[in-house]
Structure formats: C-alpha cells, structure tokens
C-alpha atoms as a PDB file:
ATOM      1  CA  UNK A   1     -20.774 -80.674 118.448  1.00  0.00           C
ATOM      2  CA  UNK A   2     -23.566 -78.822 116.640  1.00  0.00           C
ATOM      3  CA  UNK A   3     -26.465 -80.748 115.514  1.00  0.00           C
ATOM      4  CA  UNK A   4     -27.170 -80.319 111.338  1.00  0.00           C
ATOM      5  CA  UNK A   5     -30.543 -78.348 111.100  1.00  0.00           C
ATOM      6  CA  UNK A   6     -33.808 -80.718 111.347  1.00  0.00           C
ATOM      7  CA  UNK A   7     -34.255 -80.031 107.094  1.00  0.00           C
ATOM      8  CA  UNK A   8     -30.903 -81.810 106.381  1.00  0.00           C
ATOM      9  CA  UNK A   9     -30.473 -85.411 106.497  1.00  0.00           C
ATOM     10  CA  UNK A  10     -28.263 -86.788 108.789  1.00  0.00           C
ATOM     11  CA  UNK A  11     -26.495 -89.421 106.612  1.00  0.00           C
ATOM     12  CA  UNK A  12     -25.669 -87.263 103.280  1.00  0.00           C
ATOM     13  CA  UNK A  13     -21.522 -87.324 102.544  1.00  0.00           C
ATOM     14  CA  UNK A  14     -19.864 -83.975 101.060  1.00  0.00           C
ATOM     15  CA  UNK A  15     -19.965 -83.632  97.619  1.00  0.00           C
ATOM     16  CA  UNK A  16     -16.913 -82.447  95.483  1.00  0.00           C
ATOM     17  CA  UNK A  17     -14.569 -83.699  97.491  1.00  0.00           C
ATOM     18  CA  UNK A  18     -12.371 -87.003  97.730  1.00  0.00           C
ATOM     19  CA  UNK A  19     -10.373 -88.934  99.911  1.00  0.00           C
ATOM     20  CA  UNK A  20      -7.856 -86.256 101.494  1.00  0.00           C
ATOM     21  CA  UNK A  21      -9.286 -83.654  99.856  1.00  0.00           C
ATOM     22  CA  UNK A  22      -8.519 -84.354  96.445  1.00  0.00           C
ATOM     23  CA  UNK A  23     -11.722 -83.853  94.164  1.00  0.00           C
ATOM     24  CA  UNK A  24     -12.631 -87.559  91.969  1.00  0.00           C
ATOM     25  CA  UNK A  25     -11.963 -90.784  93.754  1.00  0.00           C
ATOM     26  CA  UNK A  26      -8.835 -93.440  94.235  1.00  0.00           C
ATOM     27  CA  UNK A  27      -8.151 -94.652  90.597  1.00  0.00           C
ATOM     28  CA  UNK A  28      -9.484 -92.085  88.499  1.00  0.00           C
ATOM     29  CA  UNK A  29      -7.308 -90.333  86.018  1.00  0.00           C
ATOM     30  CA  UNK A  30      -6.265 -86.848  87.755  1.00  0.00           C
ATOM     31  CA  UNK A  31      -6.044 -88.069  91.286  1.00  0.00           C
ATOM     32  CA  UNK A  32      -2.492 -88.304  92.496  1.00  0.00           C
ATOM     33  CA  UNK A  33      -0.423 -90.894  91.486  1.00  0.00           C
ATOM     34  CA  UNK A  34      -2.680 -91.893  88.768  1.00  0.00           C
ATOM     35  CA  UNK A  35      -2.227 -91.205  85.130  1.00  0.00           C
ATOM     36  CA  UNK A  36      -3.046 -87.595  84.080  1.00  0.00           C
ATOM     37  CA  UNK A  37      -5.406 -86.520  81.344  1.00  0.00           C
ATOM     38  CA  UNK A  38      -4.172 -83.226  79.293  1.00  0.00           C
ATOM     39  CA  UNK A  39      -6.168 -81.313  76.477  1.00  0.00           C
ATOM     40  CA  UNK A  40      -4.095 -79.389  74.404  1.00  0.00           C
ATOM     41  CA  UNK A  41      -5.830 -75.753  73.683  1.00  0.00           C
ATOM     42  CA  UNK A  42      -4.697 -73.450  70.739  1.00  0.00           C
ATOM     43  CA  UNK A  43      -4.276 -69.752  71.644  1.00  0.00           C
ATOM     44  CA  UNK A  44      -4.511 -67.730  68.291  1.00  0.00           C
ATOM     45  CA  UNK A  45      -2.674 -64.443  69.124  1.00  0.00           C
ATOM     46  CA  UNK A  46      -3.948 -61.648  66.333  1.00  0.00           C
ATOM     47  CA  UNK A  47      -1.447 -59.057  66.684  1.00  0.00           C
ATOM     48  CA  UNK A  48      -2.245 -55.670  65.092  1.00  0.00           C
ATOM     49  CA  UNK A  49      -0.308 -54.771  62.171  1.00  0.00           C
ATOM     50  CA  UNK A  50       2.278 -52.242  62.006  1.00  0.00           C
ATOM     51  CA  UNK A  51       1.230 -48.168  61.694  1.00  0.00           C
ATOM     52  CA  UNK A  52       3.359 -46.477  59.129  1.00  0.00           C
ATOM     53  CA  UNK A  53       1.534 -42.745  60.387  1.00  0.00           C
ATOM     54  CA  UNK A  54       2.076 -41.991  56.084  1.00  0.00           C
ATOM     55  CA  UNK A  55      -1.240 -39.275  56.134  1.00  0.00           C
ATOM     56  CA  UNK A  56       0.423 -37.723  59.099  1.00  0.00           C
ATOM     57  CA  UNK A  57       3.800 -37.774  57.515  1.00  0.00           C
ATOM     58  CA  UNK A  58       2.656 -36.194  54.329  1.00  0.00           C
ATOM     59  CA  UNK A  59       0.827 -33.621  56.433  1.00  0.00           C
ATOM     60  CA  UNK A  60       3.810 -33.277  58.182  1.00  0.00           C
ATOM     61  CA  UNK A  61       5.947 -32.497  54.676  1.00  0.00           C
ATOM     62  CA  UNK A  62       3.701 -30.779  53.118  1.00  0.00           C
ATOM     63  CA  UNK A  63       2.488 -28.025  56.167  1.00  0.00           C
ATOM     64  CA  UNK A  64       5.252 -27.699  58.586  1.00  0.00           C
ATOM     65  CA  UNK A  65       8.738 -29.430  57.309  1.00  0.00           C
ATOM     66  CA  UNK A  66      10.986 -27.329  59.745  1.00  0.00           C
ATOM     67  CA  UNK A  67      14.717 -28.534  59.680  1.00  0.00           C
ATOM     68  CA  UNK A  68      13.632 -31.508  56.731  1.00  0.00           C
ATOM     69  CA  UNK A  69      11.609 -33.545  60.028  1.00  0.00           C
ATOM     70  CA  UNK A  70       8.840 -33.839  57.560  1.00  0.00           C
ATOM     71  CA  UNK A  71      11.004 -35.597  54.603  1.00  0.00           C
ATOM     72  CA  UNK A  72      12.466 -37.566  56.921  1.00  0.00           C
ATOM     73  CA  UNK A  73       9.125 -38.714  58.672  1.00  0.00           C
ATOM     74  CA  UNK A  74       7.911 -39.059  54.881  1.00  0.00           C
ATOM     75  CA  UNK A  75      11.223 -41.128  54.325  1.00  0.00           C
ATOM     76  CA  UNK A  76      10.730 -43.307  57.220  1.00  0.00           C
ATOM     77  CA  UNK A  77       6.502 -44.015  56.476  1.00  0.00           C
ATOM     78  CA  UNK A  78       7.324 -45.286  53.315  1.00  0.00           C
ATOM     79  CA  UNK A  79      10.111 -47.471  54.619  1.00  0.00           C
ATOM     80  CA  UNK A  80       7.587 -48.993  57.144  1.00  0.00           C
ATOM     81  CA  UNK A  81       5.196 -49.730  54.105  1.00  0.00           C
ATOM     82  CA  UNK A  82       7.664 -51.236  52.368  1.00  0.00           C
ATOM     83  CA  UNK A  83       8.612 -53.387  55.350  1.00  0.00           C
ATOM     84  CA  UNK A  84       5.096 -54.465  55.924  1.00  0.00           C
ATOM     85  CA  UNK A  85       4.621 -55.485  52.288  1.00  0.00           C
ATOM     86  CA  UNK A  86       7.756 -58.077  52.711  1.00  0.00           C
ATOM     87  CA  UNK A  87       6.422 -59.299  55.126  1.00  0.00           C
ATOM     88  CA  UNK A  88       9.001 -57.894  58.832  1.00  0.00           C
ATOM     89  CA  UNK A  89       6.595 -56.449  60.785  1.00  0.00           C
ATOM     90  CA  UNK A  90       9.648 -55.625  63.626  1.00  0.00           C
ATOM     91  CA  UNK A  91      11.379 -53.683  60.739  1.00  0.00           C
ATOM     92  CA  UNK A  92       7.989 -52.021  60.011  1.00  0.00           C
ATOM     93  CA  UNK A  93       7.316 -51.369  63.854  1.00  0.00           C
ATOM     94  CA  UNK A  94      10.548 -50.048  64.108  1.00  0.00           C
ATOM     95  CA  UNK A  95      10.410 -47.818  60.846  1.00  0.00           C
ATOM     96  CA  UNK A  96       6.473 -46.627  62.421  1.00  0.00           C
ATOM     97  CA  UNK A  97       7.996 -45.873  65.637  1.00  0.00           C
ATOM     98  CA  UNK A  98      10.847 -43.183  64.205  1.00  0.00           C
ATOM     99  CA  UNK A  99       8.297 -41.674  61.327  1.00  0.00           C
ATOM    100  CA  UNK A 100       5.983 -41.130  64.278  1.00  0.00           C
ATOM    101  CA  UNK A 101       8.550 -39.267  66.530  1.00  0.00           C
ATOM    102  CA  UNK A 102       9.449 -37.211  63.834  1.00  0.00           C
ATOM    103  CA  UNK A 103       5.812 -35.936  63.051  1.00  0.00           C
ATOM    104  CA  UNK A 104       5.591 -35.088  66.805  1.00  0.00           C
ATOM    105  CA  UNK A 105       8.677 -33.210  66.889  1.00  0.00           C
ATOM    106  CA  UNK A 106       7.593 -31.639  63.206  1.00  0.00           C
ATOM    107  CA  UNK A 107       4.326 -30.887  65.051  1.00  0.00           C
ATOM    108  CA  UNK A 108       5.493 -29.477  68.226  1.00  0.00           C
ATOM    109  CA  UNK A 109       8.240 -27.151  65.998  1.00  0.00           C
ATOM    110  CA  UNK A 110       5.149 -26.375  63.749  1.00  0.00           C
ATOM    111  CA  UNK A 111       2.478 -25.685  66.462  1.00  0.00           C
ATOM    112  CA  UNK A 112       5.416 -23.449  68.227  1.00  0.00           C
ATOM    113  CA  UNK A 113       5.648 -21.338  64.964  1.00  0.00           C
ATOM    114  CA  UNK A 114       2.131 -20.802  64.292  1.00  0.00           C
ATOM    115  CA  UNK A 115       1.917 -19.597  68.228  1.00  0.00           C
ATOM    116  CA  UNK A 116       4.845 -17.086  67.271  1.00  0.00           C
ATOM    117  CA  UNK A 117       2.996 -16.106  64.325  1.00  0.00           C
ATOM    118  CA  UNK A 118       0.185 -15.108  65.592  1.00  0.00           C
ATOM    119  CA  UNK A 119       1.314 -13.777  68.930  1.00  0.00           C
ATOM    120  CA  UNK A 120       3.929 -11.601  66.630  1.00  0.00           C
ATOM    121  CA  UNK A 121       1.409 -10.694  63.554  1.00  0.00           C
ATOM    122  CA  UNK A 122      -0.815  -9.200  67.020  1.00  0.00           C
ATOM    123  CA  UNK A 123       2.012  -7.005  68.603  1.00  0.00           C
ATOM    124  CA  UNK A 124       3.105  -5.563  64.778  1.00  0.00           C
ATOM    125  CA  UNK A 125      -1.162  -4.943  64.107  1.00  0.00           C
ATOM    126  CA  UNK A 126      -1.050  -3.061  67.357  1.00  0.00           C
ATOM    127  CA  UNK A 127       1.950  -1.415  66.254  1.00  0.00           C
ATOM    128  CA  UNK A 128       0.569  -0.570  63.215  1.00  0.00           C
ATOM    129  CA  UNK A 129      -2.578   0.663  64.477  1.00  0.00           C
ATOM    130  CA  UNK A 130      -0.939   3.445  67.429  1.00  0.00           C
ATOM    131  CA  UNK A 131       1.350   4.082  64.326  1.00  0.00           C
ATOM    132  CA  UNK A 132      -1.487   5.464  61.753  1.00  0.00           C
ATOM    133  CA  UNK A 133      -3.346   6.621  64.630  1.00  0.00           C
ATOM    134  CA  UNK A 134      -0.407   9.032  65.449  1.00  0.00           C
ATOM    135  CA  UNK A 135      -0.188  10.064  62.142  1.00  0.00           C
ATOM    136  CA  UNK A 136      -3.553  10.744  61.463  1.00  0.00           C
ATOM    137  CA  UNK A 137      -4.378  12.522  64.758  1.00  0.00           C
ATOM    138  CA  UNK A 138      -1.225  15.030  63.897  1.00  0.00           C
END
C-alpha cells in the first residue's frame, strides 16, 4: 500500500460519500429505500409569436406581383394576422409559413426579371449604339 503524504492526517474518512457509495447516510430521506424528497420546478416556455411577413407581402404586391404570388402572399399575411388576433397561433404559423413562400417565389420571379431587364435593356443600348453609329459614319 502507499502511505498518505506526511501533511494529511491519517485518521480523516472521505467526505461526500455514504455507506456503498450512496451520498447522505442510512435513514436520511434520498438514500435508498427511504422516503424521497421531490421539489416541483415550473418551466415557463415563452414561445415567439407568429410572423405574418405583411411589409414583405405588400412589397411583394405592390413591386413584383408576377402570376398574382403577391395578392396571394398579401391574402395569406392578413389571414395570419387575423389568426393571431383570435388567439391560434398554429393557424397563424401555418398562414406565416405559405405568405412567406410566396414572397420568396414572388422574389426569386422578380429578381429573375429585373436580371433580364437589365441584361436585355444592355444588348438593345449596344444595338442601338452600332446602329446610329452606322448611320452616322455613312
């Protein structure tokens, strides 16, 4: 066996630990086969309300409304806002979750456009420019 270092007393028991291994002692509450002690705790679970996305949706109508996605995101806002307001937030998650894949697809459509646009508006100015350059140069 190894001897305990001179600084340690020879005669101190471990502390924190019972019989067997069981932290307390024989006939406290909590040791095995004795009667238990329980604390009932409270978790408050805040949950975050709803997102109708209504600014995007109205964005959505008002700037890019290809193929009515806008109306229909519009449409679907203001049913989540109504659903909120009675008081189903799963109805209102649900309506939030449709009126926000509608202003992405609205988006991507719109963002898709404005690409063609401008990529198209560049090839017709260079068009337009060889054009009256021809003309004037003859």
């Amino acid at each position: 066996t190894v001897a305990p270092p001179p600084h340690y007393p020879a005669g101190v028991p471990l502390q924190g630990k019972g019989y067997e291994g069981y932290p307390g002692y024989p006939g406290q509450p909590g040791y095995p086969g004795q009667p238990t002690v329980v604390h009932p705790t409270t978790v408050n679970i805040v949950t975050e309300p709803p997102k109708d996305h209504i600014i995007w949706s109205l964005c959505c109508f008002v700037y890019s409304n290809p193929f009515y996605l806008g109306l229909l995101a519009l449409i679907y806002s203001i049913k989540s806002r109504d659903r909120k307001m009675v008081g189903d937030l799963e109805g209102a998650r649900q309506y939030g979750r449709t009126a926000c894949t509608f202003n992405i697809v609205s988006s991507i459509f719109d963002w898709h456009r404005v690409a063609f646009f401008k990529t198209s508006s560049y090839i017709i100015l260079e068009v337009w420019v060889e054009l009256v350059e021809f003309v004037v140069t003859r």
